[in-house]
Protein backbone atom coordinates (compact mmCIF):
# COMPACT_ATOMS: atom_id res chain seq x y z
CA UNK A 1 111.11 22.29 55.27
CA UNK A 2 114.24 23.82 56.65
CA UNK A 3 114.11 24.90 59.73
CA UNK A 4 114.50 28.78 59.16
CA UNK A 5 111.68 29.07 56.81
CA UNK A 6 109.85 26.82 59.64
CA UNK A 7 110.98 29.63 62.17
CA UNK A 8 109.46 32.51 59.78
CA UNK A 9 106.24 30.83 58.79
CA UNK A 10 105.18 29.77 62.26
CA UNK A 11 106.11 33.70 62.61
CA UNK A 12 104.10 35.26 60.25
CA UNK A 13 101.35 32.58 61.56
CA UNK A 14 100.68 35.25 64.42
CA UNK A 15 101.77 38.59 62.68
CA UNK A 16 100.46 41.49 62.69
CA UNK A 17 97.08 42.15 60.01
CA UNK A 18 99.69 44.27 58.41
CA UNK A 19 102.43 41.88 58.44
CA UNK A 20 106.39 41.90 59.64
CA UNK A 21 108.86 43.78 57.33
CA UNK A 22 111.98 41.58 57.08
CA UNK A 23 113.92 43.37 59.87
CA UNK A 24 111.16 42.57 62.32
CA UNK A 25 110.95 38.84 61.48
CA UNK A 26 114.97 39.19 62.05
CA UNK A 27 114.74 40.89 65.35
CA UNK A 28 111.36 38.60 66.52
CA UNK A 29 113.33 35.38 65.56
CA UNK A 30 116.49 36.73 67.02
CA UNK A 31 118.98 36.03 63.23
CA UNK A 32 120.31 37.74 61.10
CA UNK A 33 118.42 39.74 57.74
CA UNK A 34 120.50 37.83 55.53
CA UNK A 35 118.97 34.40 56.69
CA UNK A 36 115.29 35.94 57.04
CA UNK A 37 115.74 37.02 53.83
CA UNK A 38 116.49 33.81 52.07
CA UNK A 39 113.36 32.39 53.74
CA UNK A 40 111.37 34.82 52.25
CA UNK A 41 112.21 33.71 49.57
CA UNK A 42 112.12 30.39 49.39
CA UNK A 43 108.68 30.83 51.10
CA UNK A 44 107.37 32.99 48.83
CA UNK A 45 108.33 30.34 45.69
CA UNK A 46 106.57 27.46 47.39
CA UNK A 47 103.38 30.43 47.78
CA UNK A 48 103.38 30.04 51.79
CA UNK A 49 103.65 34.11 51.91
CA UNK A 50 103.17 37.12 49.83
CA UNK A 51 104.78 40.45 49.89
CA UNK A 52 102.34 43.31 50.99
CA UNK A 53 102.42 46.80 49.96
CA UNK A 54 101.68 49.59 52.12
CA UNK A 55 101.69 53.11 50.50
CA UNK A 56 103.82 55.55 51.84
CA UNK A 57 106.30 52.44 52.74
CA UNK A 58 109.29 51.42 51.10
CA UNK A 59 109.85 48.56 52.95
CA UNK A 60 108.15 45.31 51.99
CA UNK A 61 106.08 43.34 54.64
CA UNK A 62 105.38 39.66 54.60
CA UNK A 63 102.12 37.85 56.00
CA UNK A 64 100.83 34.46 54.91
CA UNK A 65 99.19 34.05 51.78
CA UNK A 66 95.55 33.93 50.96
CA UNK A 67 94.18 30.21 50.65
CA UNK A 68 97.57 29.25 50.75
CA UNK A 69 97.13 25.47 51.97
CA UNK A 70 95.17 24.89 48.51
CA UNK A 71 97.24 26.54 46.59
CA UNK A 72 100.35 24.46 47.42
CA UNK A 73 98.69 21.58 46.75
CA UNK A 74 97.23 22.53 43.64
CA UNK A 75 100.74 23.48 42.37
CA UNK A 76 102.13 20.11 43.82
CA UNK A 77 99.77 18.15 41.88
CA UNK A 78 101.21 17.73 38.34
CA UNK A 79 104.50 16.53 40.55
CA UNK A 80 102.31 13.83 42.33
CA UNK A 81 100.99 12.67 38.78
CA UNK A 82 104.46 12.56 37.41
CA UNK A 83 105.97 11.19 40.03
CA UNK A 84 103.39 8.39 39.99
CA UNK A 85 104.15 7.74 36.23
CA UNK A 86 107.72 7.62 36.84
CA UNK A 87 107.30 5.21 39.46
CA UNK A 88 105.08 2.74 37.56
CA UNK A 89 107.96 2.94 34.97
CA UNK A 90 110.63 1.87 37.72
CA UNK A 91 108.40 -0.92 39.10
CA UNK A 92 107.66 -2.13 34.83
CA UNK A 93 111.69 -1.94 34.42
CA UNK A 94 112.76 -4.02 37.76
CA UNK A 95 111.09 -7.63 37.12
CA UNK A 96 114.18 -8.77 38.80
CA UNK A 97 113.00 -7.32 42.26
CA UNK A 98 109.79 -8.81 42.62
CA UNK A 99 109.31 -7.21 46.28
CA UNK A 100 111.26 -3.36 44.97
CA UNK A 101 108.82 -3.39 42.19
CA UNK A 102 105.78 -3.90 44.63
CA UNK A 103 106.94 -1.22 46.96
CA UNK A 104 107.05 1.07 43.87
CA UNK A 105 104.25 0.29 42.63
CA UNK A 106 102.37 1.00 45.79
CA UNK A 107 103.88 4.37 46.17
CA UNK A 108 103.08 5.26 42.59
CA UNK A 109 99.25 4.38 43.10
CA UNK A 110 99.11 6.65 46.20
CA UNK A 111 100.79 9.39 44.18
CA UNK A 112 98.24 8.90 41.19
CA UNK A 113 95.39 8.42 43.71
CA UNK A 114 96.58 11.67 45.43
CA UNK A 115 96.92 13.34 42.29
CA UNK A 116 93.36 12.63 41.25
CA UNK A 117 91.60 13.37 44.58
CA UNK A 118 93.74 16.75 45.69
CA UNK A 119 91.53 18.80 43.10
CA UNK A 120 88.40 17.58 44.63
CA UNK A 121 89.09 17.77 47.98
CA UNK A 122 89.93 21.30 47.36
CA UNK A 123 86.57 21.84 45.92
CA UNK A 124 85.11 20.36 48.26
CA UNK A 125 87.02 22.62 50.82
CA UNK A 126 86.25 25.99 48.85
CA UNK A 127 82.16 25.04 48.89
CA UNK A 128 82.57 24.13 53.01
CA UNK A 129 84.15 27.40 53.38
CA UNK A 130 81.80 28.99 51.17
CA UNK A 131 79.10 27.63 53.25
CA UNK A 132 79.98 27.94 56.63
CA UNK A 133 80.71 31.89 56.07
């Protein structure tokens, strides 16, 4: 991750329950609005943050998002199954590269593995939660 949407999430880690508008994450991390800004956003596509509304506010505020560790993952796991496939097609391709097509192959089982297990384990994560409150 970049290091200025490193700088805002570790930010909005200890915000406020109502969250930092943009020109408070700006002035807290000491840059400018134009950088903060294209955090945000980049944050906000990889659903680290959300944008809260606050009636009687025009100004948008940002906090982390709900559940958001298990929702990046989720999202991310179609990329781990495709990367795996592509992989295994690499490794299948490159008989001339006995030791390439190992390495490949190895990474594209972890990726399939991962790719299988990351739904459970957040399952399994939701019920603990569920659980323990």
């Amino acid at each position: 991750m970049p290091r200025m949407q490193s700088r805002v999430l570790m930010a909005l880690v200890g915000s406020p329950d109502e969250g930092y508008t943009a020109a408070d994450l700006a002035d807290r991390l000491g840059v400018s609005a134009a950088a903060v800004s294209g955090a945000v956003r980049a944050l906000q596509a990889m659903r680290l943050i959300q944008r809260l509304s606050r009636p009687g506010d025009r100004r948008d505020r940002y906090d982390l998002a709900d559940d958001m560790w298990s929702g990046v993952i989720t999202a991310n796991v179609p990329v781990y199954a495709q990367l795996g496939t592509l992989m295994h097609r690499i490794a299948d391709e490159n008989d001339r590269a006995p030791r390439s097509a190992a390495r490949a192959r190895e990474s594209a089982d972890f990726l399939t593995f991962l790719a299988d297990r990351m739904p459970q384990l957040v399952a399994e994560w939701a019920a603990r939660r569920h659980t323990d409150a």
